[in-house]
Every structure is written in C-alpha cells, then in structure tokens.
PDB file of N, CA and C in Angstrom:
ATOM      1  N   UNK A   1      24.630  48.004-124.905  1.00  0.00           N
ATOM      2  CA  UNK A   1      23.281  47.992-125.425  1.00  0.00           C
ATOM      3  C   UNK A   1      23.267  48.755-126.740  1.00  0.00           C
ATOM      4  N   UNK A   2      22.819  48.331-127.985  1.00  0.00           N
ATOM      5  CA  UNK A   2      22.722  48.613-129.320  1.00  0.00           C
ATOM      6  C   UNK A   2      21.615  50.042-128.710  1.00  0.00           C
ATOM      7  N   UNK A   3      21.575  50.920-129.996  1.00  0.00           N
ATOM      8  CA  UNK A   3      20.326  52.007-129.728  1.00  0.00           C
ATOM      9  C   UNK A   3      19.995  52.215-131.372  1.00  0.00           C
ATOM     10  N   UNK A   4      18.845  52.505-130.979  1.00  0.00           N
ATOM     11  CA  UNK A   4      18.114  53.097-132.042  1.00  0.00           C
ATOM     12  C   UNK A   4      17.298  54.770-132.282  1.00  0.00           C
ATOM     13  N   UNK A   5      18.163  55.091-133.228  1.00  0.00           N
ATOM     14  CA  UNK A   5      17.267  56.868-133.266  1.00  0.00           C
ATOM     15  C   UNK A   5      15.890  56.940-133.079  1.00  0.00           C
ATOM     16  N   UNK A   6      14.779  57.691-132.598  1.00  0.00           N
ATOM     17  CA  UNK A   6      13.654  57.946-132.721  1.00  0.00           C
ATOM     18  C   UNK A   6      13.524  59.778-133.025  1.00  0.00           C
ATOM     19  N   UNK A   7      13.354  59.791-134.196  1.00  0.00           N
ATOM     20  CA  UNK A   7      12.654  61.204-134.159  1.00  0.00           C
ATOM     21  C   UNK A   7      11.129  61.126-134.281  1.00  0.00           C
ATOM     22  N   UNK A   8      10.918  62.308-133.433  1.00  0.00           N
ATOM     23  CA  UNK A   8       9.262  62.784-133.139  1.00  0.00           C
ATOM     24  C   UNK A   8       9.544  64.338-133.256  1.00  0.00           C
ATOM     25  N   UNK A   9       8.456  64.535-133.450  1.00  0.00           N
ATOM     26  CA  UNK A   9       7.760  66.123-133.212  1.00  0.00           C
ATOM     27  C   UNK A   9       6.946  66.271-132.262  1.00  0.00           C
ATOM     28  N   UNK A  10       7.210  67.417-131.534  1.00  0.00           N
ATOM     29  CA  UNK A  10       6.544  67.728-130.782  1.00  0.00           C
ATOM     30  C   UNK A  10       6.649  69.075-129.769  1.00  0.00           C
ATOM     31  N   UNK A  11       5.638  69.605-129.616  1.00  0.00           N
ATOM     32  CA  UNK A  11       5.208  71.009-129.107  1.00  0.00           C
ATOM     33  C   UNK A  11       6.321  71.495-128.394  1.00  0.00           C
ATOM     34  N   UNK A  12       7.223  72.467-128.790  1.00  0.00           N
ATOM     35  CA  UNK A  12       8.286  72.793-127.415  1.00  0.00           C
ATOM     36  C   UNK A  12       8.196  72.955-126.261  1.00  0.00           C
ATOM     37  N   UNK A  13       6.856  73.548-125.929  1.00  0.00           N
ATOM     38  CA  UNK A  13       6.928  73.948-124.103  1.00  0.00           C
ATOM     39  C   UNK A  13       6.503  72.762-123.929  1.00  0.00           C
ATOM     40  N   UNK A  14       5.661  71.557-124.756  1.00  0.00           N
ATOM     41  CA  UNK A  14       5.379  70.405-123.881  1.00  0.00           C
ATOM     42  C   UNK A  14       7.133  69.813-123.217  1.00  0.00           C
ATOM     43  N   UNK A  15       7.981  69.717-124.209  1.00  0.00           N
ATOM     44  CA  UNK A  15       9.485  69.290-124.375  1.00  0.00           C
ATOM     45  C   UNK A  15       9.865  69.694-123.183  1.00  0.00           C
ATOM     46  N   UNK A  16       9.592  71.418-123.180  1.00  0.00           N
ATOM     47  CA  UNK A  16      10.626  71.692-122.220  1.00  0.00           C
ATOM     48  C   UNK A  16       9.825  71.220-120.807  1.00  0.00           C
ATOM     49  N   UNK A  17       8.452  71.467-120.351  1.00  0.00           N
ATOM     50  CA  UNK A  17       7.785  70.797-119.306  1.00  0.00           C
ATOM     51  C   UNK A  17       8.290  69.628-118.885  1.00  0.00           C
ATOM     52  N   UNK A  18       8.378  68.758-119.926  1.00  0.00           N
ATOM     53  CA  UNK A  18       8.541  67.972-119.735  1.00  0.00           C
ATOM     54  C   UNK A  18       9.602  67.440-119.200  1.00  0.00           C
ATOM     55  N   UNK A  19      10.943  67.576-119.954  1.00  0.00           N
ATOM     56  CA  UNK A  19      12.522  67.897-119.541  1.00  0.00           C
ATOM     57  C   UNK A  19      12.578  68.403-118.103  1.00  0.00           C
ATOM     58  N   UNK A  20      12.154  69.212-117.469  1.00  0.00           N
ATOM     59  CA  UNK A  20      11.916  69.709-116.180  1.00  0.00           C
ATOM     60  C   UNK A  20      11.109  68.846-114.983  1.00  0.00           C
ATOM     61  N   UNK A  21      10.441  68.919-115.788  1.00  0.00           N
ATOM     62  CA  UNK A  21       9.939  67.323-114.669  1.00  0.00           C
ATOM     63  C   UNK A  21      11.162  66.194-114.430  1.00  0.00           C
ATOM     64  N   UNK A  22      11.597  65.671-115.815  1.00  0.00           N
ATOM     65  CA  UNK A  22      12.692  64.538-115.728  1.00  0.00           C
ATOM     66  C   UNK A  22      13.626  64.904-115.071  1.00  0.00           C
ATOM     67  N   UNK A  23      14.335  65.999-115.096  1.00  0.00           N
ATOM     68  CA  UNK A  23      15.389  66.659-114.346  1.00  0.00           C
ATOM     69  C   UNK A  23      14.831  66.845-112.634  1.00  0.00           C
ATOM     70  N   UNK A  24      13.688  66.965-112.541  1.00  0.00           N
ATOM     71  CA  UNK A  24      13.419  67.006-110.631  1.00  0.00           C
ATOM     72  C   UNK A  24      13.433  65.880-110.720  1.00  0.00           C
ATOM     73  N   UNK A  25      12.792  64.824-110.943  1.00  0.00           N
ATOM     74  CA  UNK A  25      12.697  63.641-111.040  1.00  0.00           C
ATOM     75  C   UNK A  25      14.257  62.426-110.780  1.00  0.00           C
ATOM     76  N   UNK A  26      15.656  63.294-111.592  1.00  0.00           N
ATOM     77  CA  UNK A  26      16.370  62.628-111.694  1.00  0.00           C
ATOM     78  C   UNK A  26      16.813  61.673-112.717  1.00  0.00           C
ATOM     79  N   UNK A  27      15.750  61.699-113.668  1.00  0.00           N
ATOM     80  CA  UNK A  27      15.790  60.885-114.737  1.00  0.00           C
ATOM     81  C   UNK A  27      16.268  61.995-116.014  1.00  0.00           C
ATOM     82  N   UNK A  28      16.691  61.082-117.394  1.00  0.00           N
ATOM     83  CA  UNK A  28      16.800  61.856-118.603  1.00  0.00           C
ATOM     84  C   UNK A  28      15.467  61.748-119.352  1.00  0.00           C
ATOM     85  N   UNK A  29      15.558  62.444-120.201  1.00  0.00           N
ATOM     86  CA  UNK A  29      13.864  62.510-120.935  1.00  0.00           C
ATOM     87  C   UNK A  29      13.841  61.391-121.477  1.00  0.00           C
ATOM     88  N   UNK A  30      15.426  61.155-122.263  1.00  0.00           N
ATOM     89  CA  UNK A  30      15.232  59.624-122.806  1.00  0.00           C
ATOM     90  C   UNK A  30      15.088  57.967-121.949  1.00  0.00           C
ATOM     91  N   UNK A  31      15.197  58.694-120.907  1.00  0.00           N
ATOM     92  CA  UNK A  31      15.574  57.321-119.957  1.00  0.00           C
ATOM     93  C   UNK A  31      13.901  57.342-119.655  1.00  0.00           C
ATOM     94  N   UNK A  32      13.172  58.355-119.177  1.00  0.00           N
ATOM     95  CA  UNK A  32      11.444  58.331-119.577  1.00  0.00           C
ATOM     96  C   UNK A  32      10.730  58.028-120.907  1.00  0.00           C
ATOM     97  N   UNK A  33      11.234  58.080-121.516  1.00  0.00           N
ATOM     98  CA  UNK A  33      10.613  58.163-123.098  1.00  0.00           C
ATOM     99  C   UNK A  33      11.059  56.080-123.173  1.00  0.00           C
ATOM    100  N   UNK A  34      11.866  55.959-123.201  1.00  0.00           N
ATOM    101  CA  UNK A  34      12.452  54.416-123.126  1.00  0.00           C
ATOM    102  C   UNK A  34      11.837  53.210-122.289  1.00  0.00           C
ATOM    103  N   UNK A  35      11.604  53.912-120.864  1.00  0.00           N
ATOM    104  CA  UNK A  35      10.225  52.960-120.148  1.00  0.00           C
ATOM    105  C   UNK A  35       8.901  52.930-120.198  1.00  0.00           C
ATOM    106  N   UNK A  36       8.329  54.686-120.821  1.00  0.00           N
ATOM    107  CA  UNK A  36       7.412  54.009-121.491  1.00  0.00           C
ATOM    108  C   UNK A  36       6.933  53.202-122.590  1.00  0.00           C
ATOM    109  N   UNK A  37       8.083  53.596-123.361  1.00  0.00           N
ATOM    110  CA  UNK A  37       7.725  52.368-125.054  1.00  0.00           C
ATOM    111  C   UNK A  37       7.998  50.996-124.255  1.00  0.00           C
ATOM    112  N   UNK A  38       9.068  50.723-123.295  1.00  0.00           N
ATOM    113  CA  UNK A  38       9.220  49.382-122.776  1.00  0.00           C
ATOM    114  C   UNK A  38       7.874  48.983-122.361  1.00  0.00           C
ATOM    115  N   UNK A  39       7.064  49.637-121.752  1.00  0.00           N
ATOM    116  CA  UNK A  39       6.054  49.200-120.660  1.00  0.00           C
ATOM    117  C   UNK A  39       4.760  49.001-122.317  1.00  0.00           C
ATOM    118  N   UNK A  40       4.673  49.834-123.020  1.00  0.00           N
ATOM    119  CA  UNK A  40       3.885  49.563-124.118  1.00  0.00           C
ATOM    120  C   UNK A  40       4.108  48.489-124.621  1.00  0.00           C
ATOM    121  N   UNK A  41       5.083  48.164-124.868  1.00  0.00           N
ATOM    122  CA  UNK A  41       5.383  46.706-125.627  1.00  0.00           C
ATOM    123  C   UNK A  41       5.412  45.591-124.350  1.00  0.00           C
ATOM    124  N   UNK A  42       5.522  45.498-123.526  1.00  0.00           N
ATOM    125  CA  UNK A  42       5.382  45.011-122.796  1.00  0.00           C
ATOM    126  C   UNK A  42       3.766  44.593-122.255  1.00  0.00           C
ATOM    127  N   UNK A  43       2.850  45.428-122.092  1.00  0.00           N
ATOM    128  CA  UNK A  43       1.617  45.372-121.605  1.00  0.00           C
ATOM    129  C   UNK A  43       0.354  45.136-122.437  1.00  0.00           C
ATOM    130  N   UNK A  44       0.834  46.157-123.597  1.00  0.00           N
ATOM    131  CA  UNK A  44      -0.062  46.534-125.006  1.00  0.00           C
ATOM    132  C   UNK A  44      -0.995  47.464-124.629  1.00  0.00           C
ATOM    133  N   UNK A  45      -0.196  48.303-123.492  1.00  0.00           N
ATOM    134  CA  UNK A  45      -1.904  49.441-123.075  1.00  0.00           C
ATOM    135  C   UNK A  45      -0.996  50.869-122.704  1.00  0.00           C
ATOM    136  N   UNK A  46      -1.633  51.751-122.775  1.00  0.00           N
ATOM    137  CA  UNK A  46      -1.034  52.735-122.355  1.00  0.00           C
ATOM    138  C   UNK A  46      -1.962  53.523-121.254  1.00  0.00           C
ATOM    139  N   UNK A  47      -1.148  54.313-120.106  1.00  0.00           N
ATOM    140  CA  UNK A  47      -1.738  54.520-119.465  1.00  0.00           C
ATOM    141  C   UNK A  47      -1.091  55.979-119.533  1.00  0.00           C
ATOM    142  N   UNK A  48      -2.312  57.085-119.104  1.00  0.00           N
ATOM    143  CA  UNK A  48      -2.223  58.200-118.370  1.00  0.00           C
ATOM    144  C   UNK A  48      -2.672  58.646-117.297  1.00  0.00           C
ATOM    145  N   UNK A  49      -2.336  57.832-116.408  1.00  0.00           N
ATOM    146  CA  UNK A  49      -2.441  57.817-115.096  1.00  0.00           C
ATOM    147  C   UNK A  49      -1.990  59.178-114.580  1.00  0.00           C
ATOM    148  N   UNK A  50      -0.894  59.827-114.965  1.00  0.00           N
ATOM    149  CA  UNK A  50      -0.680  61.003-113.813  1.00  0.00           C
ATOM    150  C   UNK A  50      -1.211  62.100-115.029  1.00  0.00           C
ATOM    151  N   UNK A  51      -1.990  62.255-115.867  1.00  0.00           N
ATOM    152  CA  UNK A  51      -2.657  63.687-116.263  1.00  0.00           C
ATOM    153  C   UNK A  51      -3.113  64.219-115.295  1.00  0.00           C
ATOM    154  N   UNK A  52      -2.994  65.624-114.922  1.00  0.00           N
ATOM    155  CA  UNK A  52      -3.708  66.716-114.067  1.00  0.00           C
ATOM    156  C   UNK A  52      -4.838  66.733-114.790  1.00  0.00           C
ATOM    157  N   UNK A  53      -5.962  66.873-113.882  1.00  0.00           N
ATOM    158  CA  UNK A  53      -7.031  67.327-114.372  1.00  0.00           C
ATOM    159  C   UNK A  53      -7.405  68.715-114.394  1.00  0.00           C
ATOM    160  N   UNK A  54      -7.939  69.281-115.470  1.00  0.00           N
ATOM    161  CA  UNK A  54      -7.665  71.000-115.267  1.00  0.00           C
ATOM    162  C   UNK A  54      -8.838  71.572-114.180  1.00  0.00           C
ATOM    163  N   UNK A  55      -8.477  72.449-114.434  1.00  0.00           N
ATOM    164  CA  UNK A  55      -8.894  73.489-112.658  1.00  0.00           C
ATOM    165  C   UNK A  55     -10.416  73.726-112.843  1.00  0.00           C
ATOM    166  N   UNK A  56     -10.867  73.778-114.458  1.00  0.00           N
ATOM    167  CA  UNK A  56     -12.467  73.301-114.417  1.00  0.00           C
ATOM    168  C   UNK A  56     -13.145  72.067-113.816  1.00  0.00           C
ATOM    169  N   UNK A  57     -12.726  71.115-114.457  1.00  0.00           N
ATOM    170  CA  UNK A  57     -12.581  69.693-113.570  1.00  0.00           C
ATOM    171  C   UNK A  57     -12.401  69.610-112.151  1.00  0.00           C
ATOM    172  N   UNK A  58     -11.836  70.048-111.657  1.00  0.00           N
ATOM    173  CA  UNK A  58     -11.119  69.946-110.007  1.00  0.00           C
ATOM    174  C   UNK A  58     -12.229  70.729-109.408  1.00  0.00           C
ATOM    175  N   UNK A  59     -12.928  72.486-109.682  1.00  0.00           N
ATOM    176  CA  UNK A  59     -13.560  72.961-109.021  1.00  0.00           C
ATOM    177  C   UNK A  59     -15.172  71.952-109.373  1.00  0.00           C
ATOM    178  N   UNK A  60     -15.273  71.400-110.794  1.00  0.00           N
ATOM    179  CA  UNK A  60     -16.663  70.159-110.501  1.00  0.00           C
ATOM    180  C   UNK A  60     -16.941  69.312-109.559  1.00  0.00           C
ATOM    181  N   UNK A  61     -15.607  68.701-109.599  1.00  0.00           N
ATOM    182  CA  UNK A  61     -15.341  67.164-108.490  1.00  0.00           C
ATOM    183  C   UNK A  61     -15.528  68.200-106.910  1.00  0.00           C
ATOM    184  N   UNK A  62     -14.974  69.147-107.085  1.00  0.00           N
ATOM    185  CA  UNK A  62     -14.706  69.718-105.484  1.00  0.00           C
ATOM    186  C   UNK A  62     -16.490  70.324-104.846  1.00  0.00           C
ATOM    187  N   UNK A  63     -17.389  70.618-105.949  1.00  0.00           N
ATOM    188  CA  UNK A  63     -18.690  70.783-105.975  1.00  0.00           C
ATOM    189  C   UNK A  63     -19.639  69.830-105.291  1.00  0.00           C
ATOM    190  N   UNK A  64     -19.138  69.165-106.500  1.00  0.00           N
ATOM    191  CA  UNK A  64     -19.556  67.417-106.187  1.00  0.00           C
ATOM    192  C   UNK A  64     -19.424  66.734-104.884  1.00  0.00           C
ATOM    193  N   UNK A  65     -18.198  66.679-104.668  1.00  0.00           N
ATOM    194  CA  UNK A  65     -17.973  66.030-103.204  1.00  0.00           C
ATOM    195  C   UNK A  65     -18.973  67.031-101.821  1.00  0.00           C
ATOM    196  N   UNK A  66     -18.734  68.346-101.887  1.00  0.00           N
ATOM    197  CA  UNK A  66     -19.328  69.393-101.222  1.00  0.00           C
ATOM    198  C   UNK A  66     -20.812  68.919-101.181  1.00  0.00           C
ATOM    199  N   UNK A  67     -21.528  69.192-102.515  1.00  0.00           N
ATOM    200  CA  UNK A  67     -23.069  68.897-102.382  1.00  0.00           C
ATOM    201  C   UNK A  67     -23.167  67.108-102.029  1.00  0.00           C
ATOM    202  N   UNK A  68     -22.485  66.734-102.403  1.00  0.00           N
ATOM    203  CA  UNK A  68     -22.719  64.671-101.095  1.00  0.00           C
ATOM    204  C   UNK A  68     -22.480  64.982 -99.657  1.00  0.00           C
ATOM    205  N   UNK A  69     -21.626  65.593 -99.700  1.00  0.00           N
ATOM    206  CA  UNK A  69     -21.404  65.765 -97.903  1.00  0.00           C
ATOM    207  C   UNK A  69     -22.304  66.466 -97.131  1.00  0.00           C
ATOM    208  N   UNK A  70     -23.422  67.391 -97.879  1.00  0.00           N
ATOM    209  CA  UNK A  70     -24.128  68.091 -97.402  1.00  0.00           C
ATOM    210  C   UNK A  70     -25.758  67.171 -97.452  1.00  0.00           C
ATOM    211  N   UNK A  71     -25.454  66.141 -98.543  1.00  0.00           N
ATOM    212  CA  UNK A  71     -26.964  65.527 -98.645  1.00  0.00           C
ATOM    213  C   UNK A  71     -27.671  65.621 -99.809  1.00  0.00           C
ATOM    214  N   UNK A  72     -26.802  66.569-100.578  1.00  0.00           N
ATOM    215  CA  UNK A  72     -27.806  67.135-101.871  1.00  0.00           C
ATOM    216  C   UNK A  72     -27.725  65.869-102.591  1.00  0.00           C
ATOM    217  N   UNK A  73     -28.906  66.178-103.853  1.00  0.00           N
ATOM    218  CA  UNK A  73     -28.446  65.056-104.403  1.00  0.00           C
ATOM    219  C   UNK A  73     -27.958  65.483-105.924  1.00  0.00           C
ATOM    220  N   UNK A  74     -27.123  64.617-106.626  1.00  0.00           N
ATOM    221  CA  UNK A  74     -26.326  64.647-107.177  1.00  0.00           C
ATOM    222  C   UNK A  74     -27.245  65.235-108.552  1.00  0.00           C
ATOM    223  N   UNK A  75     -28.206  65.679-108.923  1.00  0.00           N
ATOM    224  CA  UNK A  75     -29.132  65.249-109.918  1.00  0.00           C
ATOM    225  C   UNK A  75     -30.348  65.564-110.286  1.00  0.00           C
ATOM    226  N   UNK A  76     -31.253  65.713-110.759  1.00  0.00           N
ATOM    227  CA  UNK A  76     -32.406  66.211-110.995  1.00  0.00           C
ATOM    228  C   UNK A  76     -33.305  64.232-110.403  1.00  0.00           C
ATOM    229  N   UNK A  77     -32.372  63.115-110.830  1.00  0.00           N
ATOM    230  CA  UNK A  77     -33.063  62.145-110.444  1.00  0.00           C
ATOM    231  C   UNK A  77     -32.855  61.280-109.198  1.00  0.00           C
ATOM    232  N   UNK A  78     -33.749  61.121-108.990  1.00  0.00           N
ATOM    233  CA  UNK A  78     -33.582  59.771-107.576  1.00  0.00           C
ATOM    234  C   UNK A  78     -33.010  58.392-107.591  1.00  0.00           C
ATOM    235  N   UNK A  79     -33.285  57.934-108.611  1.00  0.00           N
ATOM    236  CA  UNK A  79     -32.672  56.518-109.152  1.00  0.00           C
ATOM    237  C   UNK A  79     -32.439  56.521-110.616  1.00  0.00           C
ATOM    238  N   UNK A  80     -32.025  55.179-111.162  1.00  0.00           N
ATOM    239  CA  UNK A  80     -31.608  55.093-112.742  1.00  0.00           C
ATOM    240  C   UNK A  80     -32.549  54.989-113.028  1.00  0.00           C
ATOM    241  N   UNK A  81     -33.760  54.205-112.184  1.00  0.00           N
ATOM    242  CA  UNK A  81     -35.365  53.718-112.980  1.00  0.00           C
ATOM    243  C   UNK A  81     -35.711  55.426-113.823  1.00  0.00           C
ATOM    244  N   UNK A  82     -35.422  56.558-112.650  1.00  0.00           N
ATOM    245  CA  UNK A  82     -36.197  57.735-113.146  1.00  0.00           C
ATOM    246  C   UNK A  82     -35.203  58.404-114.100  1.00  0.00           C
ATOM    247  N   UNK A  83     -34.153  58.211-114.335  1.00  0.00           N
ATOM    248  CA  UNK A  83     -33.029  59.208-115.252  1.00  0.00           C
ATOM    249  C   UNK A  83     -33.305  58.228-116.800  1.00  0.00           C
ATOM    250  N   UNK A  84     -33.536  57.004-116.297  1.00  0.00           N
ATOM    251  CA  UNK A  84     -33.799  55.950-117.670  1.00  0.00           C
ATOM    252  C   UNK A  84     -35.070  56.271-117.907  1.00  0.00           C
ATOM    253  N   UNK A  85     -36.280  56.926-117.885  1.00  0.00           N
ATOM    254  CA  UNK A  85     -37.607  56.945-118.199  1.00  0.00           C
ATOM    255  C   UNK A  85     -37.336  58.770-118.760  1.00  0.00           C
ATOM    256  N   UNK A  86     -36.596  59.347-118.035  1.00  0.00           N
ATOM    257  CA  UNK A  86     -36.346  60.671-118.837  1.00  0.00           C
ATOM    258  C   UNK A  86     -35.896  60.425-120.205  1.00  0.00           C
ATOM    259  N   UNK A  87     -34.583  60.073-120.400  1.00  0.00           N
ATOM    260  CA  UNK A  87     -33.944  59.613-121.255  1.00  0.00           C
ATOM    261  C   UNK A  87     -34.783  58.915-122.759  1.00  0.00           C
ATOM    262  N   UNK A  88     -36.007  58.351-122.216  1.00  0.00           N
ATOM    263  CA  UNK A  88     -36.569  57.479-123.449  1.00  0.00           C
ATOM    264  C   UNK A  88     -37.841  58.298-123.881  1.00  0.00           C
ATOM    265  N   UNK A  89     -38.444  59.452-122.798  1.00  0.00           N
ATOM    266  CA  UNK A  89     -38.619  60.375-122.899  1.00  0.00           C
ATOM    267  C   UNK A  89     -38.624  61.856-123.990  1.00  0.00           C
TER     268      UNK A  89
END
C-alpha cells in the first residue's frame, strides 16, 4: 500500500490522550486517524459520537431525568401552545 505524509498540529495532551486511548484500544493512532478520513470520504459526514459530555452536562441530564421521574415538570410551561405565546410575547 503506497502512503502519504499528513502533517497536522495539534494540542499535545489532546495527542497524548489520545495515543492512550489507541494503545488500550489496541490500535495505532495512525491506524485511527486513517479510518476516520476513510469513513469521511466515504460517507461525507463526520461524526462525534463518542464525545463525553462534561460533568456540567451530566449533573443537568441527571436533574432532568430525576425531576420526570418525580412528575415535575420540565418547565415554567405546560405545552408548546403556552412556551410559543411567551416567546412572541
């Protein structure tokens, strides 16, 4: 298989994070870096499907789910009719 250089820049601790993941993983960074440009050219979309969501985020959603399970409601409104009449409001 022919290869081609790619230089990029980019943040070192992302590098090294990253490298560490590939290494539990079993893979090389380049052998990750290579299926995703494959899958880009391939699809024409990119996905970030496995971003963590940060721990602000996580304790919202974890709120969220808490006040549904309890009944609350999500909102100052009852339906869209009433959040859409605020809104124009």
């Amino acid at each position: 298989m022919k290869t081609a250089v790619l230089n990029i820049k980019i943040d070192p601790k992302v590098k090294n994070e990253a490298q560490k993941v590939a290494d539990e993983l079993g893979f090389s960074l380049s052998a990750i870096i290579n299926a995703s440009l494959k899958n880009l050219a391939r699809s024409k979309t990119v996905s970030f499907s496995v971003l963590e969501p940060s721990s602000r985020l996580k304790q919202s959603i974890a709120s969220a789910r808490r006040d549904r399970a309890q009944g609350k409601s999500a909102g100052p409104f009852r339906n869209a009719k009433s959040m859409i009449k605020s809104l124009r409001s």
